[in-house]
Protein backbone atom coordinates (compact mmCIF):
# COMPACT_ATOMS: atom_id res chain seq x y z
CA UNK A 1 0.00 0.00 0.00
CA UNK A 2 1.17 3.16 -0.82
CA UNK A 3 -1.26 5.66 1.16
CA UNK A 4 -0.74 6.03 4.88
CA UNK A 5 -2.92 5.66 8.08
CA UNK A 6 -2.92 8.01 10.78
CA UNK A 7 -1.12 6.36 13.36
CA UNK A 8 2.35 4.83 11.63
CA UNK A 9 5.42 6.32 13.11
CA UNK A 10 7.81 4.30 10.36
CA UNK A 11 6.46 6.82 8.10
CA UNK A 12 6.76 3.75 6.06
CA UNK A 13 3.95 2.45 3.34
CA UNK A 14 5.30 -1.00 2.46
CA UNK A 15 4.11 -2.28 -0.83
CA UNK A 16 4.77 -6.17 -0.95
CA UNK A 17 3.04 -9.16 0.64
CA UNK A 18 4.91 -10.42 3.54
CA UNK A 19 6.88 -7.23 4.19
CA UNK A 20 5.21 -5.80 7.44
CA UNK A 21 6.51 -2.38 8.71
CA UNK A 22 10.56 -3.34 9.01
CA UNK A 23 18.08 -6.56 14.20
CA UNK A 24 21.10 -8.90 14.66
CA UNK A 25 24.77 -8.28 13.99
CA UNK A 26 28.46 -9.07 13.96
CA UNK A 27 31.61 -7.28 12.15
CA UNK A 28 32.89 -5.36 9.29
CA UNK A 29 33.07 -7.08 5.30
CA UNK A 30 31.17 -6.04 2.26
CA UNK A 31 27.86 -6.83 2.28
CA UNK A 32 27.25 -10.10 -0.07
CA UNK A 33 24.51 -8.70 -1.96
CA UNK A 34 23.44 -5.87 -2.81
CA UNK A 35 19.88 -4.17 -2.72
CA UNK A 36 18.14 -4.31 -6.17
CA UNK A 37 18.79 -0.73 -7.91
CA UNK A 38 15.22 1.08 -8.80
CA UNK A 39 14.91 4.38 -10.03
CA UNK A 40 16.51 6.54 -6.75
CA UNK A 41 20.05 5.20 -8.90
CA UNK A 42 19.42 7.83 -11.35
CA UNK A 43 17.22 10.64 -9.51
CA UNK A 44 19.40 10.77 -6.57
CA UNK A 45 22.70 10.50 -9.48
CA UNK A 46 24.32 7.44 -7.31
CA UNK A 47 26.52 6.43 -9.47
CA UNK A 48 28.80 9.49 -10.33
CA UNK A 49 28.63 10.29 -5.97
CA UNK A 50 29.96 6.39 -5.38
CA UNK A 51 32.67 7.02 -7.32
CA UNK A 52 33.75 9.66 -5.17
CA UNK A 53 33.18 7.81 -2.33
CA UNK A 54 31.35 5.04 -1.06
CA UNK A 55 31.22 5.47 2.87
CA UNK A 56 33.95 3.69 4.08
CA UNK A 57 35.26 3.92 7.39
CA UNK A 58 31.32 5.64 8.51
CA UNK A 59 29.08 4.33 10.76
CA UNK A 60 25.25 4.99 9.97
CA UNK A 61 23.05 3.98 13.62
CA UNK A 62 19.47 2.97 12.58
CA UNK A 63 17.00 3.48 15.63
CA UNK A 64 14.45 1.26 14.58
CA UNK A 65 12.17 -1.75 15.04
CA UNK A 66 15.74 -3.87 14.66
CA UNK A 67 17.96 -5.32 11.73
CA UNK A 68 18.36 -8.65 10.55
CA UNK A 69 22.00 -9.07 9.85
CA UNK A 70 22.19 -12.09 8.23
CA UNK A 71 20.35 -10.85 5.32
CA UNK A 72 22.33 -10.91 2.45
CA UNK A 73 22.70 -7.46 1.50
CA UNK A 74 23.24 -6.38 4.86
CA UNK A 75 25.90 -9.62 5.86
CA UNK A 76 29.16 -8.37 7.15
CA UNK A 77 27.62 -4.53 7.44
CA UNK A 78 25.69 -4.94 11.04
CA UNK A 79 26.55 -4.20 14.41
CA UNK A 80 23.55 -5.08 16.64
CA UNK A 81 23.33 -2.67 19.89
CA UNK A 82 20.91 -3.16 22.62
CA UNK A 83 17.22 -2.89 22.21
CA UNK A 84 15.90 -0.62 24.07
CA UNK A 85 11.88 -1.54 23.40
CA UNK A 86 12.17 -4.19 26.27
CA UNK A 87 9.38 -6.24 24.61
CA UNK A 88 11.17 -9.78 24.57
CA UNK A 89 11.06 -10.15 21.06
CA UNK A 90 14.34 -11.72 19.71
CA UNK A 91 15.64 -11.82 16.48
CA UNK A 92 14.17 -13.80 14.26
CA UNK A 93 10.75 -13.59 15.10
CA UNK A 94 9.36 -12.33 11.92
CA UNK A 95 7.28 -9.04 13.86
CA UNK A 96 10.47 -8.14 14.88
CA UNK A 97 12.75 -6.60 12.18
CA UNK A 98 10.83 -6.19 9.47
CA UNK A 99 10.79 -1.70 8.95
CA UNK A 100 14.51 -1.81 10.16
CA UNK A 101 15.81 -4.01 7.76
CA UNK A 102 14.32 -2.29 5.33
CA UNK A 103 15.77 0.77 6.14
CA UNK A 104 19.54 -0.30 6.85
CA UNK A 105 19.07 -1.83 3.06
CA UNK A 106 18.25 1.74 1.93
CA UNK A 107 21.42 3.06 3.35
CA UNK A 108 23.43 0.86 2.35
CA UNK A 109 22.36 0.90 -0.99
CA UNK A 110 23.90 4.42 -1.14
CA UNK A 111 26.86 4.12 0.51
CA UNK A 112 27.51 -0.10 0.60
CA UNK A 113 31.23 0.47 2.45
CA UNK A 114 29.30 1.99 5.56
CA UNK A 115 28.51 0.25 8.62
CA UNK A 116 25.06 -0.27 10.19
CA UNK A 117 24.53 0.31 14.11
CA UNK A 118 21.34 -1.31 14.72
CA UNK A 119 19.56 0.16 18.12
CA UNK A 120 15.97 -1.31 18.36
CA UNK A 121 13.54 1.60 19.47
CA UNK A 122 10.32 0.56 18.94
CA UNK A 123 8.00 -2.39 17.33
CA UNK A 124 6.39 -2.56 14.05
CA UNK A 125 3.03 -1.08 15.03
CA UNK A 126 2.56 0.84 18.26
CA UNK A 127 6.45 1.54 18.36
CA UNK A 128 6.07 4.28 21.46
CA UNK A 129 3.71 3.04 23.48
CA UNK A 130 2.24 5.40 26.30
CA UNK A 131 3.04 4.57 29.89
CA UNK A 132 6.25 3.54 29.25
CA UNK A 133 8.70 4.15 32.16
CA UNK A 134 11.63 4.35 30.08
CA UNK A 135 11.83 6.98 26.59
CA UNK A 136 13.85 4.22 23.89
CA UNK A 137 14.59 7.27 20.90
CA UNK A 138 16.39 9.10 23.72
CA UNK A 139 18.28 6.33 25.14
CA UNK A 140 18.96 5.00 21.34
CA UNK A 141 20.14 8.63 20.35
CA UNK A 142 22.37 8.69 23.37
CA UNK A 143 23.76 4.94 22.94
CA UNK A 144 24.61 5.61 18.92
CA UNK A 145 26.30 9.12 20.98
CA UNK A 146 28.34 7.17 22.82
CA UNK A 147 29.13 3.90 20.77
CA UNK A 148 30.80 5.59 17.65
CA UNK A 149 27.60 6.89 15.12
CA UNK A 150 28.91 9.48 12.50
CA UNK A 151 24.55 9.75 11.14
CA UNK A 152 22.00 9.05 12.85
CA UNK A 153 19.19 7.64 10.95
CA UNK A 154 15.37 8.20 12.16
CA UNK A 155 13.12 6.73 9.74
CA UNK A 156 10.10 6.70 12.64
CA UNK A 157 7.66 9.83 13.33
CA UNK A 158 3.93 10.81 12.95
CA UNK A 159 1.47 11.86 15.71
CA UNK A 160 1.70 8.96 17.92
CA UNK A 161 5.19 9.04 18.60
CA UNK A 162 4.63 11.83 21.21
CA UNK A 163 4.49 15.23 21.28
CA UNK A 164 7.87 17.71 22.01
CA UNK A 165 9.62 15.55 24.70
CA UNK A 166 12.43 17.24 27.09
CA UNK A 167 14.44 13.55 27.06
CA UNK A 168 14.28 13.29 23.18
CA UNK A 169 15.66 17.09 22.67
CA UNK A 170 18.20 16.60 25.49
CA UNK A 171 19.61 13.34 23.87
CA UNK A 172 19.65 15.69 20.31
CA UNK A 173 21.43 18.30 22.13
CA UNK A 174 24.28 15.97 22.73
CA UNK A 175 24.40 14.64 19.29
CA UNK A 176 24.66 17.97 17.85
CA UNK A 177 27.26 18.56 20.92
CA UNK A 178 29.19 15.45 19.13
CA UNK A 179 28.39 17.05 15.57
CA UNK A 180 26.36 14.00 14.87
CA UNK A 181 24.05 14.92 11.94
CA UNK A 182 20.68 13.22 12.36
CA UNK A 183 18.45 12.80 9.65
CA UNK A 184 14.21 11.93 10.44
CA UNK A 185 11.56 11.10 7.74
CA UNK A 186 9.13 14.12 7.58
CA UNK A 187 5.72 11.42 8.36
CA UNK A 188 3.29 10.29 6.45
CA UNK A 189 0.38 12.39 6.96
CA UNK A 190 -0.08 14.74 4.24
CA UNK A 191 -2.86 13.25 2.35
CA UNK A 192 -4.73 13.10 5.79
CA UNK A 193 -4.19 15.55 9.26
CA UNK A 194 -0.78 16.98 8.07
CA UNK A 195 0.39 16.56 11.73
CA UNK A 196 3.08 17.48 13.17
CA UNK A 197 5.74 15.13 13.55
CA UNK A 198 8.34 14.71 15.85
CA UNK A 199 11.36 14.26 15.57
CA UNK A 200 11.44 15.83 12.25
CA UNK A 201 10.11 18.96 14.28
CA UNK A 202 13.02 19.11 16.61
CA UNK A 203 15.79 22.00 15.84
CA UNK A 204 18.50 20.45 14.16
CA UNK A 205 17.05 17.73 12.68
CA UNK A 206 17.38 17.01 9.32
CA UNK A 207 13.70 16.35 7.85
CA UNK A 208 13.13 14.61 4.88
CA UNK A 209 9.92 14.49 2.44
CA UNK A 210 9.65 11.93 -0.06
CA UNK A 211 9.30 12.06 -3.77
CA UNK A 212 7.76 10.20 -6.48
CA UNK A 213 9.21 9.24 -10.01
CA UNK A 214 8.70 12.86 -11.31
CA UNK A 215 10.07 14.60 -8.71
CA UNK A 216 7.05 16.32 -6.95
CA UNK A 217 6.20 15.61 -3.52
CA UNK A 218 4.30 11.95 -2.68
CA UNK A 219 0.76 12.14 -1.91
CA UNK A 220 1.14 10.98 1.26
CA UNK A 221 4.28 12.78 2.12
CA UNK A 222 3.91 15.31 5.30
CA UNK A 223 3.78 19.18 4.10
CA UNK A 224 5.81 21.30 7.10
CA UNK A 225 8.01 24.79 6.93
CA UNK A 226 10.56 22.64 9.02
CA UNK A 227 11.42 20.24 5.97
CA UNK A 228 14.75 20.31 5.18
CA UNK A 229 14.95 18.30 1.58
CA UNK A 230 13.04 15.54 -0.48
CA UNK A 231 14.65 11.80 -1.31
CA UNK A 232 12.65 9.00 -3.58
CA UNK A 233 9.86 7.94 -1.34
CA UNK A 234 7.83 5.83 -3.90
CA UNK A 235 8.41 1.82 -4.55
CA UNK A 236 12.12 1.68 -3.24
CA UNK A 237 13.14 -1.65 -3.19
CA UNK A 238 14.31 -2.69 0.41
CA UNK A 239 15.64 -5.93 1.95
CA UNK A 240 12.84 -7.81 3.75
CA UNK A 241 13.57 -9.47 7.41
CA UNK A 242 12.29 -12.56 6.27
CA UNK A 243 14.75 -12.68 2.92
CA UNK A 244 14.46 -11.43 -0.19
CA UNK A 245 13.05 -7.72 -0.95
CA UNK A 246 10.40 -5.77 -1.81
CA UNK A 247 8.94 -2.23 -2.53
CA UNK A 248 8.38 0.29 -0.24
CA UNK A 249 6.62 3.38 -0.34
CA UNK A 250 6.94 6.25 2.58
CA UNK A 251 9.05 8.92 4.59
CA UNK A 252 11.19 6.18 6.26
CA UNK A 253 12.90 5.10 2.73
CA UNK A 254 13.64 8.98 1.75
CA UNK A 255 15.08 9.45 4.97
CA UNK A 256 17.29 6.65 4.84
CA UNK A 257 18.63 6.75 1.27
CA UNK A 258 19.41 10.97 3.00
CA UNK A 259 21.11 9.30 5.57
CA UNK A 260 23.61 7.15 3.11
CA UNK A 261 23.79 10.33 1.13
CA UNK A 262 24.74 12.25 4.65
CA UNK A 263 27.38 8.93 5.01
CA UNK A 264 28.72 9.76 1.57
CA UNK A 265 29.45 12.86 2.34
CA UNK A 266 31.20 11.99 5.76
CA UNK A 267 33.30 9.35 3.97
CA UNK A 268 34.37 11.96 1.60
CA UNK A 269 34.99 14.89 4.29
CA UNK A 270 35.22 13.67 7.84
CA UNK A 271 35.20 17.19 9.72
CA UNK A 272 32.03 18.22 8.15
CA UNK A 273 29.45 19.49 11.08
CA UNK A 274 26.11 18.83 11.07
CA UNK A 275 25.49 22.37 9.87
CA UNK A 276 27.50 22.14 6.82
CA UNK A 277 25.90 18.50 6.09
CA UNK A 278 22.57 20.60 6.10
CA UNK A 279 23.71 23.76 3.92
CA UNK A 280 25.33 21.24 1.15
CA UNK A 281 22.12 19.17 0.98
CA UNK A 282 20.08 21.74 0.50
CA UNK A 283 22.25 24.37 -1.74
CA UNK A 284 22.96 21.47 -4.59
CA UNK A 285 19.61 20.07 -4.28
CA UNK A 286 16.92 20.28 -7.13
CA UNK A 287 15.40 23.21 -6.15
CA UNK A 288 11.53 23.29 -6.57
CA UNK A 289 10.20 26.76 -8.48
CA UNK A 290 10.91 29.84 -5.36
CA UNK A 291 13.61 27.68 -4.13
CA UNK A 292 12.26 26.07 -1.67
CA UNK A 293 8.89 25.28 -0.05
CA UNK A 294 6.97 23.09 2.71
CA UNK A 295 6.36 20.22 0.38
CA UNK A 296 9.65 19.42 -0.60
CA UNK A 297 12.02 21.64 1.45
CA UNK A 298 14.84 22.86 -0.65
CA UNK A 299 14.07 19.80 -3.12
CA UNK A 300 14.92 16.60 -4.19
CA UNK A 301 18.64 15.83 -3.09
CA UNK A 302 21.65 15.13 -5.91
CA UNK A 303 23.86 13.39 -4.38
CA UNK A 304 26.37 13.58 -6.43
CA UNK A 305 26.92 17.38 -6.32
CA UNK A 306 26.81 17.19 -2.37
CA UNK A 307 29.57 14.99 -2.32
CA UNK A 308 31.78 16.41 -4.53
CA UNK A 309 30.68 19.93 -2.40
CA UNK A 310 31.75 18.09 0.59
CA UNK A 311 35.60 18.64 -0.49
CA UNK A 312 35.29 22.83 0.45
CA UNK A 313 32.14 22.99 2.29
CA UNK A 314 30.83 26.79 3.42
CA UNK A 315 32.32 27.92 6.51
CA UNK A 316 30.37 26.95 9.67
CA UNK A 317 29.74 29.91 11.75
CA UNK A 318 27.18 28.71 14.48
CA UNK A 319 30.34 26.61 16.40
CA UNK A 320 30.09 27.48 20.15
CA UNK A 321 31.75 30.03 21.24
CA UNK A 322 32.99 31.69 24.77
CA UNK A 323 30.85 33.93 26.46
CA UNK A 324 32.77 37.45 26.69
CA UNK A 325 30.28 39.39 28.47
CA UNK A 326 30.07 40.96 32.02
CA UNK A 327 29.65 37.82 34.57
CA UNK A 328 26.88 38.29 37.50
CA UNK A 329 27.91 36.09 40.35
CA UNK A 330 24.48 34.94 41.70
CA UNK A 331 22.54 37.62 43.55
CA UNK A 332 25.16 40.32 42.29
CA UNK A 333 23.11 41.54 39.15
CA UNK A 334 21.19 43.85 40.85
CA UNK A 335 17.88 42.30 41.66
CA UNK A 336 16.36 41.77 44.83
CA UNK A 337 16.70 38.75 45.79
CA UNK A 338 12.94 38.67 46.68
CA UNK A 339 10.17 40.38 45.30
CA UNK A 340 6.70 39.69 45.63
CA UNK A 341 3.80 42.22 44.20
CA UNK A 342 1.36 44.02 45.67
CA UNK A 343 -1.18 41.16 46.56
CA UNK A 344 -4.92 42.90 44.42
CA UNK A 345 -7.21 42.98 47.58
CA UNK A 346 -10.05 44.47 45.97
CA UNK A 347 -10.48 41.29 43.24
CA UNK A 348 -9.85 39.59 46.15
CA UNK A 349 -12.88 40.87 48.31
CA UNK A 350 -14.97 40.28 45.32
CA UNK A 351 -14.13 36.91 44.93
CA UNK A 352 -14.67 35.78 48.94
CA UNK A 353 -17.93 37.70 48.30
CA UNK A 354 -19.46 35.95 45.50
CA UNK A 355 -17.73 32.56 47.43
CA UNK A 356 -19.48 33.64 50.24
CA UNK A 357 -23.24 34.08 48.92
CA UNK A 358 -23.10 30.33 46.71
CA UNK A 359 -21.73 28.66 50.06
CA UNK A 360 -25.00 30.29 51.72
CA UNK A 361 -27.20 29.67 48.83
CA UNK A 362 -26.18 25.98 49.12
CA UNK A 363 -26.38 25.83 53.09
CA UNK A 364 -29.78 27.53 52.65
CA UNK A 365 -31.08 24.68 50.13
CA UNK A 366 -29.65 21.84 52.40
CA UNK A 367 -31.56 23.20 55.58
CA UNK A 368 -34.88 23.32 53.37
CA UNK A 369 -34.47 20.03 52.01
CA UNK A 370 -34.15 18.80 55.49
CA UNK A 371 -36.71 20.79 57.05
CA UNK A 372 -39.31 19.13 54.05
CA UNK A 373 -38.25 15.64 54.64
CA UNK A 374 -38.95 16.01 58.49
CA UNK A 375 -42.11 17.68 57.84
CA UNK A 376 -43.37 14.85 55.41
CA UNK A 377 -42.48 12.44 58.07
CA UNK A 378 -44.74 14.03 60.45
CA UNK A 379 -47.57 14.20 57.61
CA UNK A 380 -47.56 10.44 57.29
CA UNK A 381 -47.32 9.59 60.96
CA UNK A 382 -50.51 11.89 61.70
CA UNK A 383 -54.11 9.88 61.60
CA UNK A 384 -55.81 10.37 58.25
CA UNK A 385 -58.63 12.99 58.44
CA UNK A 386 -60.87 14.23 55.34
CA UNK A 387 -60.49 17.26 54.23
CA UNK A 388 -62.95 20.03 55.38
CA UNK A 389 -65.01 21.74 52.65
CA UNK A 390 -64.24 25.05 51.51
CA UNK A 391 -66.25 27.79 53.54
CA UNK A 392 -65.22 30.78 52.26
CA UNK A 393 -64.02 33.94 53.64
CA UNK A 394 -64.40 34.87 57.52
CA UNK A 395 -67.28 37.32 58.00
């Protein structure tokens, strides 16, 4: 299927029986096989940015549902971190697997020396489940952090991955700390609530939209300022956790062909920031009529000319720098320490005022509901008598 539901956070259509939204591992080798080309070879111009370089020495982590390593395009390629879902699924089952192999295949594809860091994040359909003690993007982000990522690849999103979460943004401040790039898929709501997806949203992120064959957004493809640039979304052909491949449609497959690009690049030019990963994306890119827009960002990425850019990239400006200013020791800057304003007694008085006539209303209604009841009682305990006929007015 190629349109999306509300609820995937794969931002991943997949478009082949048996291939259910897409972990295993061991060391380095060329991957036996690789992914069947399809027509990202020639939009993204693959084979003129491979000859420059074909990621060697990077390594791409995929926070996903989990990799299958022993798949043939990905053999050799996979280093299997911890999973950080906790749901007891091991590899092998086949609803474990199945959106992250996919999506290492899609990297790999683009840059086939690269290695894979596989850090399982969520499942294949609920992926962030609420009530969940622990957040598993943040501790993923902050395990690829610490465990050697050069990209990190987030092909997950949509509106019930969360909302703006102070653990997720955290864990993204140290990657861009570690001038780790990170690349998300933009989500798969445009043809439906155009929501908001995180963590696409996030400053610093890298967002990717998703393409079809003529180079205009996908139908399904979320429409946000914050997109960054567009990859082939549309019937990619990815490695399946159960063997074998098939098409997929979505976000997820833009964002990771982006993030092979992004490894590429790296492999090319190992001091670029995340910044300057960003600028040359989106400066060489395809660039839709105005330049850029919502729907496609700056456009549909050529990979080729951000490679070769990646040789004298512009100059990176936004590196931290030392504070200079005047330093305020705390309780030196010239503020009271204390300060409390005038409390508004007259609001006040009106307020304990109207309180005060509802609490008597209330205490008044009690009393004559009581006062009834006890008066009924006494009714029915009195002997019956008939009632005496009207006489009229005293005279």
């Amino acid at each position: 299927m190629t349109s999306p539901t509300r609820s995937p956070r794969t931002g991943t259509a997949i478009a082949a029986a048996g291939l259910s939204l897409l972990l295993c591992g061991t060391a380095a080798a060329p991957a036996a096989a690789a992914t069947p080309a399809s027509w990202e070879y020639q939009a993204l111009g693959l084979a003129a940015a491979q000859k420059t370089a074909q990621g060697e020495g990077i390594t791409v982590a995929v926070l996903d549902s989990g990799v299958e390593a022993d798949h043939p395009a990905l053999a050799g390629r996979v280093t299997t971190g911890p999973d950080f879902f906790h749901d007891g699924l091991q590899s092998g089952n086949p609803n474990r697997g199945a959106h992250g192999t996919a999506m290492a295949s899609d990297v790999l594809k683009v840059a086939p020396q690269a290695k894979i860091l596989s850090v399982r994040v969520l499942d294949e359909n609920k992926e962030h489940p609420p009530f969940r003690q622990n957040n598993p993007l943040a501790e993923g982000i902050d395990y690829a952090v610490d465990h050697g990522a050069d990209v990190i690849s987030l092909s997950l999103g949509g509106d019930q991955f969360g909302n703006y979460d102070n653990d997720e943004v955290n864990a993204l401040a140290r990657a861009a700390n570690k001038g780790i790039p990170v690349i998300a898929s933009a989500g798969n709501d445009g043809a439906m609530f155009n929501d908001t997806s995180f963590p696409a949203g996030y400053p610093g992120v890298i967002s990717v939209a998703a393409t079809q064959q003529d180079g205009n957004r996908a139908d399904f493809s979320t429409v946000r300022s914050y997109n960054a640039i567009a990859a082939p979304g549309v019937d990619i052909a990815s490695a399946k956790n159960t063997g074998g491949f098939a098409n997929v449609s979505g976000t997820s497959p833009a964002a990771a062909l982006t993030s092979g690009v992004v490894a590429l690049m790296l492999s090319h030019n190992h001091k670029l920031t995340p910044n300057q990963v960003r600028a040359l994306l989106t400066t060489t890119a395809h660039h839709p009529a105005g330049g850029r827009n919502p729907l496609v960002g700056a456009g549909q990425i050529n990979a080729a000319a951000a490679v070769q850019g990646a040789s004298s990239p512009p100059a990176d400006k936004s590196v931290p720098t030392k504070y200079t200013g005047k330093e305020y020791p705390i309780g030196t800057d010239g503020t009271p320490k204390k300060h409390h304003p005038p409390m508004q007694t007259g609001k006040l008085a009106v307020g304990y005022t109207t309180a005060g006539v509802g609490l008597l209303m209330v205490v008044s209604a009690v009393l004559i509901g009581v006062l009834a009841r006890k008066r009924a009682k006494a009714d029915a305990a009195a002997p019956s008598q008939s009632p005496l006929p009207f006489a009229g007015p005293p005279r």
